[in-house]
PDB file of N, CA and C in Angstrom:
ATOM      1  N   UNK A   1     103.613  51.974  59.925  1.00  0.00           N
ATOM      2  CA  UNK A   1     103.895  51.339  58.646  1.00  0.00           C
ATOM      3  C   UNK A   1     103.622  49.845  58.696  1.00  0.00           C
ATOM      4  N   UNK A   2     103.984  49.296  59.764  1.00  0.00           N
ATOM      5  CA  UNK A   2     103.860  47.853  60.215  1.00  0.00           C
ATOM      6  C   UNK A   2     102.029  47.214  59.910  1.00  0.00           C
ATOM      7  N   UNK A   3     101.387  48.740  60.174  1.00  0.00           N
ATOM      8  CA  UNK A   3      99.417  48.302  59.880  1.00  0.00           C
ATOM      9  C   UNK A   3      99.491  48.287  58.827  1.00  0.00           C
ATOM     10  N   UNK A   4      99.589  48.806  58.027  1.00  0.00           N
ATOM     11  CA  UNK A   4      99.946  49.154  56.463  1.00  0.00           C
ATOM     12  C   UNK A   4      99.747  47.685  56.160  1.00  0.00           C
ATOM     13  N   UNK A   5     100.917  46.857  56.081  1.00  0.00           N
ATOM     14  CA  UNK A   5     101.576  45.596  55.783  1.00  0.00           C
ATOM     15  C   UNK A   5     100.705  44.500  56.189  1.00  0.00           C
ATOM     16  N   UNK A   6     100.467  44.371  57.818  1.00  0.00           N
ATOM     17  CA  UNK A   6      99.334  43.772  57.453  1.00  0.00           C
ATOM     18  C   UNK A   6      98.036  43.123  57.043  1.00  0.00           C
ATOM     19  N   UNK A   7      97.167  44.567  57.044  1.00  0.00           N
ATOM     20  CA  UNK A   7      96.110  44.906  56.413  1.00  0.00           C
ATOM     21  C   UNK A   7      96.245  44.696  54.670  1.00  0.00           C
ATOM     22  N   UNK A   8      97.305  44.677  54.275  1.00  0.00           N
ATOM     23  CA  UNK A   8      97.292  44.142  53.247  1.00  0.00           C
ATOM     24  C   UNK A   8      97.800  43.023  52.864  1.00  0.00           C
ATOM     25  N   UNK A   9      98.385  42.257  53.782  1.00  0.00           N
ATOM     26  CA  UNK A   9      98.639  40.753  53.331  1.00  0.00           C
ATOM     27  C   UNK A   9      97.402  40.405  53.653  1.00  0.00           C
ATOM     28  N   UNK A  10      96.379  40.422  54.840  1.00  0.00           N
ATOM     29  CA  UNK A  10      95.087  40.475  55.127  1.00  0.00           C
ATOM     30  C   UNK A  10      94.687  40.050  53.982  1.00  0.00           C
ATOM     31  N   UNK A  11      93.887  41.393  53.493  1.00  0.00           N
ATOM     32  CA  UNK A  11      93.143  41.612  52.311  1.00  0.00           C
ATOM     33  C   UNK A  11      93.556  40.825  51.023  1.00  0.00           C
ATOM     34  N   UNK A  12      94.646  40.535  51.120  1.00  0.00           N
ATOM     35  CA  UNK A  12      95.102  39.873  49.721  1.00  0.00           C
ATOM     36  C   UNK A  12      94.849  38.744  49.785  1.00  0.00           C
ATOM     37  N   UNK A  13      94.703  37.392  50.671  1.00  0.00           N
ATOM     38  CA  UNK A  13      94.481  37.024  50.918  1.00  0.00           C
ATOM     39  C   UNK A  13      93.176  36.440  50.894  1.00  0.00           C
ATOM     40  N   UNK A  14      92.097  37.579  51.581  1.00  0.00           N
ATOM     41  CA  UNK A  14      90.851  37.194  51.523  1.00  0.00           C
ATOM     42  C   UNK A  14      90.678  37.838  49.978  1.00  0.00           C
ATOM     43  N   UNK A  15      91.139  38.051  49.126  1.00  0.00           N
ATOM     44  CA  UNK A  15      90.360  38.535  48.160  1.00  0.00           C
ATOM     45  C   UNK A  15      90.830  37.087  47.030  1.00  0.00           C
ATOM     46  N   UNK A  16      92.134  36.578  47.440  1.00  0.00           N
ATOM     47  CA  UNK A  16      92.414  34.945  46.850  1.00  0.00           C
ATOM     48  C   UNK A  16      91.317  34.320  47.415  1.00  0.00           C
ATOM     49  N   UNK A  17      90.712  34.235  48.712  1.00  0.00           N
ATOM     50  CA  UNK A  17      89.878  33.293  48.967  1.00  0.00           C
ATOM     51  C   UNK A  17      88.324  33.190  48.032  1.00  0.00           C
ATOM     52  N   UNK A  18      88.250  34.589  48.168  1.00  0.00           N
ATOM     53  CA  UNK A  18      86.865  34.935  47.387  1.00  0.00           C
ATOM     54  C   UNK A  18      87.144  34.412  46.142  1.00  0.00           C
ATOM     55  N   UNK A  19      88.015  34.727  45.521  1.00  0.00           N
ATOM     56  CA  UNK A  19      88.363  34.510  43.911  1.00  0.00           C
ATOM     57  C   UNK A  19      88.258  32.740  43.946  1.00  0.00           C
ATOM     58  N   UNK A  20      88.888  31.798  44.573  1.00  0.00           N
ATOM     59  CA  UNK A  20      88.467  30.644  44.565  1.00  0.00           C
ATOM     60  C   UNK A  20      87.370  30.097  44.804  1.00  0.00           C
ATOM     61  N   UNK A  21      86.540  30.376  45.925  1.00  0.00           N
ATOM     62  CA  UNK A  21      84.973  30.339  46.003  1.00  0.00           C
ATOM     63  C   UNK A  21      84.582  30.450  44.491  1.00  0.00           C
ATOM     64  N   UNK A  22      84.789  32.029  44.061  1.00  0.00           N
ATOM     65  CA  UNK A  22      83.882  31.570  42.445  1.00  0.00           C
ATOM     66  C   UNK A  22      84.393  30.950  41.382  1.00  0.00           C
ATOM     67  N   UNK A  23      85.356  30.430  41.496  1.00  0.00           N
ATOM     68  CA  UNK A  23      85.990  29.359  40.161  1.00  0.00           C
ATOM     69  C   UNK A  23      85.372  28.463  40.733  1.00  0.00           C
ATOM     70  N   UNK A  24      85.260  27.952  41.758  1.00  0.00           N
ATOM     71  CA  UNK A  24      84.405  26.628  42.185  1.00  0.00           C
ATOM     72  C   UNK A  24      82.751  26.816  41.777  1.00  0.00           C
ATOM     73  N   UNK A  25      82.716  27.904  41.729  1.00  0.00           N
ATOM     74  CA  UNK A  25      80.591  27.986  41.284  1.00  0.00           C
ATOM     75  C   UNK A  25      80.811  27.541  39.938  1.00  0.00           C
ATOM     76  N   UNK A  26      81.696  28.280  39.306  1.00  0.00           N
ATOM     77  CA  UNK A  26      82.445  28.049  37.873  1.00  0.00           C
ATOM     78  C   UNK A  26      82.730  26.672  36.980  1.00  0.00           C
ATOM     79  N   UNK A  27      82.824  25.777  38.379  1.00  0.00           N
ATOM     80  CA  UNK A  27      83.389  24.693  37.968  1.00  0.00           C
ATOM     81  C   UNK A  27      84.483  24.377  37.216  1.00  0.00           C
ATOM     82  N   UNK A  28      85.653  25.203  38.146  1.00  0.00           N
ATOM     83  CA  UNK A  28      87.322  25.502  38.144  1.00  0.00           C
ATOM     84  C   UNK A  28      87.551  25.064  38.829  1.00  0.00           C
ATOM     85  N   UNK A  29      89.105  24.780  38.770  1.00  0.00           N
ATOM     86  CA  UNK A  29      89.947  24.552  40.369  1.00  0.00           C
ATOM     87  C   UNK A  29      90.413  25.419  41.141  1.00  0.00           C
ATOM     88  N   UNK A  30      89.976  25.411  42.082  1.00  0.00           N
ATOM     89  CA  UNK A  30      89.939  26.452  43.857  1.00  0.00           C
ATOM     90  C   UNK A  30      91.441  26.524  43.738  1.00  0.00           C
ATOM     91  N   UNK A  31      91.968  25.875  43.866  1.00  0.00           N
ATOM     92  CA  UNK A  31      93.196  25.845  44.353  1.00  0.00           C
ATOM     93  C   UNK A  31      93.788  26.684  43.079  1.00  0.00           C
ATOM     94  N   UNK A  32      94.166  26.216  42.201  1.00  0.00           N
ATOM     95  CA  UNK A  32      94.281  27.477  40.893  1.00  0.00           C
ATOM     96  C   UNK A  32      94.363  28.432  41.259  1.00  0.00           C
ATOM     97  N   UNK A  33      92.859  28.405  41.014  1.00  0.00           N
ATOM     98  CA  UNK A  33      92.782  30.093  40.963  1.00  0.00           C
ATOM     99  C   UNK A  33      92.904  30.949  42.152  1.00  0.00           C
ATOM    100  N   UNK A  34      92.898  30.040  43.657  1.00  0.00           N
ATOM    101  CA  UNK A  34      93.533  30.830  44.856  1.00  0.00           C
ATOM    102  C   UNK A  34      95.221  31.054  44.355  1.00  0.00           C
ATOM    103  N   UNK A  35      96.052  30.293  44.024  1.00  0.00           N
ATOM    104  CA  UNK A  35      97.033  30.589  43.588  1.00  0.00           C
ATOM    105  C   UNK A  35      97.766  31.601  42.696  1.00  0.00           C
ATOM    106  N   UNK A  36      96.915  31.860  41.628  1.00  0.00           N
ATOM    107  CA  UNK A  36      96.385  32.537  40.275  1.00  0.00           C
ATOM    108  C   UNK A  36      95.733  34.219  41.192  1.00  0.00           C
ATOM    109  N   UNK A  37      95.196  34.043  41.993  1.00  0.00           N
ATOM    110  CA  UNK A  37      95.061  35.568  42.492  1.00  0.00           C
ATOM    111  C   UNK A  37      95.894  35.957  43.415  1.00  0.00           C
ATOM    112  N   UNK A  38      96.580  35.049  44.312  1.00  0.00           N
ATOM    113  CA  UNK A  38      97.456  36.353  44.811  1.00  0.00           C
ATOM    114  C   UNK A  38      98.299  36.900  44.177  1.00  0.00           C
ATOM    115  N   UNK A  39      99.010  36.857  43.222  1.00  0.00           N
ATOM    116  CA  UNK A  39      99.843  38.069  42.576  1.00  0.00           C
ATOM    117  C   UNK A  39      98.324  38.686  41.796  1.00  0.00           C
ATOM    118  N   UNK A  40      97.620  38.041  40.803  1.00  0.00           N
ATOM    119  CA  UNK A  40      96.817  39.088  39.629  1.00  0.00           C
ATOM    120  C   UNK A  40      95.715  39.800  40.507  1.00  0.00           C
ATOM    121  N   UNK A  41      95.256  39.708  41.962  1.00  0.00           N
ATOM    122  CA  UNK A  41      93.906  40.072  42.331  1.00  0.00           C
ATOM    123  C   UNK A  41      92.444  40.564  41.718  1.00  0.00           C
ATOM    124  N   UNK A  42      92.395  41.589  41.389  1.00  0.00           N
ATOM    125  CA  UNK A  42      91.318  42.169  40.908  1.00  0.00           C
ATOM    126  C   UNK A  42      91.366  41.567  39.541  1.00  0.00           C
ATOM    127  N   UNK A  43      92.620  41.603  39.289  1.00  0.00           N
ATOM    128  CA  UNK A  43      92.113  41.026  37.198  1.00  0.00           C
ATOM    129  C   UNK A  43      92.061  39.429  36.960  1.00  0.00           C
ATOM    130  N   UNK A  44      92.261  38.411  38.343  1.00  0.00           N
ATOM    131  CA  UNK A  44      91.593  37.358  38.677  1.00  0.00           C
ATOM    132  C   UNK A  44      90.375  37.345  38.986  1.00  0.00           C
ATOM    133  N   UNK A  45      89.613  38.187  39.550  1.00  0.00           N
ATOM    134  CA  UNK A  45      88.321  38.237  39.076  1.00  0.00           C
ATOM    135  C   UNK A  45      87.789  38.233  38.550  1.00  0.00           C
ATOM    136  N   UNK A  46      88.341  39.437  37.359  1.00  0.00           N
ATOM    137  CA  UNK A  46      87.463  39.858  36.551  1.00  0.00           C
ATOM    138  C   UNK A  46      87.686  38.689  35.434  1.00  0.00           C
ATOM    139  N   UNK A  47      88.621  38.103  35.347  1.00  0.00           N
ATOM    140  CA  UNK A  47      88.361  36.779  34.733  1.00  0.00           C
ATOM    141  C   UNK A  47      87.732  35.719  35.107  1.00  0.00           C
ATOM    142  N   UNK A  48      87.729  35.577  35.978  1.00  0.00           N
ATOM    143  CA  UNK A  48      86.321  34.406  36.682  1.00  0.00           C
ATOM    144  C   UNK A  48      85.322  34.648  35.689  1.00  0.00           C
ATOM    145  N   UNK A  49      84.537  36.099  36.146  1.00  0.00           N
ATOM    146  CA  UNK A  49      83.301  36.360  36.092  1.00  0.00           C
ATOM    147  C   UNK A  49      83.645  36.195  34.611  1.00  0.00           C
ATOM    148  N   UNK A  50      84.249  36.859  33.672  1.00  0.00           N
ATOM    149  CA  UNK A  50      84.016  37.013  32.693  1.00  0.00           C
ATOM    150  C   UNK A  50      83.950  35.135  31.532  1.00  0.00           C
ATOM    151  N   UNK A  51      84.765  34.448  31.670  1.00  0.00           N
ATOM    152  CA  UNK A  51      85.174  33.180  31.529  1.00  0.00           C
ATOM    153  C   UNK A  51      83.539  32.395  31.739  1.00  0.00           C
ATOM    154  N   UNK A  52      83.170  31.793  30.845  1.00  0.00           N
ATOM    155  CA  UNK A  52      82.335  30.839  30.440  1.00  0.00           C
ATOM    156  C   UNK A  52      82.266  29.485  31.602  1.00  0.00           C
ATOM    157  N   UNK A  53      80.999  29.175  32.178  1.00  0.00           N
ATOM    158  CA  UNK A  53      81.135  28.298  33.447  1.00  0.00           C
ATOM    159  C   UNK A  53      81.862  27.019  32.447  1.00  0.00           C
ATOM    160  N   UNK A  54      82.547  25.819  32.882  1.00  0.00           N
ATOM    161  CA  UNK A  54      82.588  24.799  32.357  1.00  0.00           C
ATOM    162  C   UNK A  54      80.738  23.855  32.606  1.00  0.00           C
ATOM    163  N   UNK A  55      81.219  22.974  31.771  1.00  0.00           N
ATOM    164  CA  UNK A  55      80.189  21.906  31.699  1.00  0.00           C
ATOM    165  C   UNK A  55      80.151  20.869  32.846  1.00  0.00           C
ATOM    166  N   UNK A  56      79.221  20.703  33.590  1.00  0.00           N
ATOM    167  CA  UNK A  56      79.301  20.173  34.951  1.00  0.00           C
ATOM    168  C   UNK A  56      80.096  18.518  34.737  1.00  0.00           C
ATOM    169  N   UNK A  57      79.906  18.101  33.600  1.00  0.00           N
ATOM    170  CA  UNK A  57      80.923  17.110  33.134  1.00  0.00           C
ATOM    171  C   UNK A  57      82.867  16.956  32.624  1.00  0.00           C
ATOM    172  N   UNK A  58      82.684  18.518  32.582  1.00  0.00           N
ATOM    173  CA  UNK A  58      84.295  19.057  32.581  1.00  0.00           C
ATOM    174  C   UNK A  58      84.970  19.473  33.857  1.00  0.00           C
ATOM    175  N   UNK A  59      84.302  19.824  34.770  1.00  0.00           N
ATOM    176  CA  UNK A  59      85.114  19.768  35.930  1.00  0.00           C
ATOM    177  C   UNK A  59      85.953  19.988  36.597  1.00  0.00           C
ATOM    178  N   UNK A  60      87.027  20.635  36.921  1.00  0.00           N
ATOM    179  CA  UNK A  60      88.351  20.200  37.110  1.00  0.00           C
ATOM    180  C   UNK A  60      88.313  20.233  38.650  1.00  0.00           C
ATOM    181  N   UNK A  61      87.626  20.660  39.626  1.00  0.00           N
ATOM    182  CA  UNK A  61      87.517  20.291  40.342  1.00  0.00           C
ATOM    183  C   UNK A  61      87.984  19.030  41.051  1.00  0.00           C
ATOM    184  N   UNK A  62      88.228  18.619  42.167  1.00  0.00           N
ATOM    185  CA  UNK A  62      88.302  17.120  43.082  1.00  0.00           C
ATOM    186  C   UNK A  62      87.000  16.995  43.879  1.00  0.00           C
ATOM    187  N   UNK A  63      85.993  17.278  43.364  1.00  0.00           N
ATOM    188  CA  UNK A  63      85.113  16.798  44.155  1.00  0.00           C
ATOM    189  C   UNK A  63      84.561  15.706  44.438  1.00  0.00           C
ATOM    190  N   UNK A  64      83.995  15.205  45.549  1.00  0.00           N
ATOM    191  CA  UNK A  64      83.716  13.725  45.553  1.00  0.00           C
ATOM    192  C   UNK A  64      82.898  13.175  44.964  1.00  0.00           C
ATOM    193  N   UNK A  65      82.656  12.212  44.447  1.00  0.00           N
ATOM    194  CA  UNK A  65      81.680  11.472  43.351  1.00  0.00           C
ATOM    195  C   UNK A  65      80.292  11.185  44.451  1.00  0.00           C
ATOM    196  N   UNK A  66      79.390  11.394  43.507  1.00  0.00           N
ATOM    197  CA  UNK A  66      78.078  10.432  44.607  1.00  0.00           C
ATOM    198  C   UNK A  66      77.916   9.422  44.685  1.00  0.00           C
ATOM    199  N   UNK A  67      77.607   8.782  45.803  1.00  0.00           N
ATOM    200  CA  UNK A  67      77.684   7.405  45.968  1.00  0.00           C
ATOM    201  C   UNK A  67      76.661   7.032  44.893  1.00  0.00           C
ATOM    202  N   UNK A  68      76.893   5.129  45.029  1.00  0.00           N
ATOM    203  CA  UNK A  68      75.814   4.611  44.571  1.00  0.00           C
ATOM    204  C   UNK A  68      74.411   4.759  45.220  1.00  0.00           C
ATOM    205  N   UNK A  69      73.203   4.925  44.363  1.00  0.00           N
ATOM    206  CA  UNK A  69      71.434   5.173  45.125  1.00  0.00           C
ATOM    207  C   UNK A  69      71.393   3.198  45.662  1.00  0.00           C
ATOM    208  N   UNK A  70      72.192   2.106  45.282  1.00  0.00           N
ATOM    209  CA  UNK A  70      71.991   0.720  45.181  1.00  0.00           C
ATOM    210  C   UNK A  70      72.586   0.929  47.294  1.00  0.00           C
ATOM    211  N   UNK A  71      70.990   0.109  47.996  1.00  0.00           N
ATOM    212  CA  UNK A  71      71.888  -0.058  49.630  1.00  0.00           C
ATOM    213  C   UNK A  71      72.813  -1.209  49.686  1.00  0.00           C
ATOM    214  N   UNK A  72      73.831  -0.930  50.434  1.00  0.00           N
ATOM    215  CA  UNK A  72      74.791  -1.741  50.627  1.00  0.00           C
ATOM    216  C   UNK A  72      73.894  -2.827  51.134  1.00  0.00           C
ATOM    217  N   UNK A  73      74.791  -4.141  50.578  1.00  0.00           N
ATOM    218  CA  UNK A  73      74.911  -5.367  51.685  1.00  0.00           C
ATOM    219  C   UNK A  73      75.881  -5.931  52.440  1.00  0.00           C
ATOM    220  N   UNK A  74      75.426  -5.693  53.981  1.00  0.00           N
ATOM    221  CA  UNK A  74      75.953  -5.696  55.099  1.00  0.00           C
ATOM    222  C   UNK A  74      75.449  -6.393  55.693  1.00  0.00           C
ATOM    223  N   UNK A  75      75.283  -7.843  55.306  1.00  0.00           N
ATOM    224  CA  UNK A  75      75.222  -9.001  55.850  1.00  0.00           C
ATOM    225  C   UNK A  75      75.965  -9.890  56.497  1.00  0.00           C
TER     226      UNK A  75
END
């Protein structure tokens, strides 16, 4: 019974991880929606996929900004 248990905290787990991976293609927040799937799993997916990407200017993401293309002066 004990395999049982953890083969499925396992799996639950990696299936939150997956589910955050694609809110991030999405241009969602990872963290969210890793949060957001471990109780809903499968119907956190199927809302990913289904849910409209945001606009690469909407974001919610923390991702890091690109630097400036201008080279530093380090004089």
């Amino acid at each position: 019974m004990d395999n049982y248990w953890t083969i499925h905290v396992i799996s639950t787990i990696v299936w939150a991880v997956l589910n955050a991976y694609l809110a991030g293609r999405n241009n969602r927040s990872r963290p969210a929606w890793f949060v957001i799937s471990l109780p809903l799993g499968v119907i956190a997916t199927l809302l990913i996929v289904m849910l409209r990407p945001l606009p690469a200017g909407r974001s919610t993401t923390t991702a890091a900004r690109p630097r400036s293309s201008r080279p530093s002066d380090t004089t």
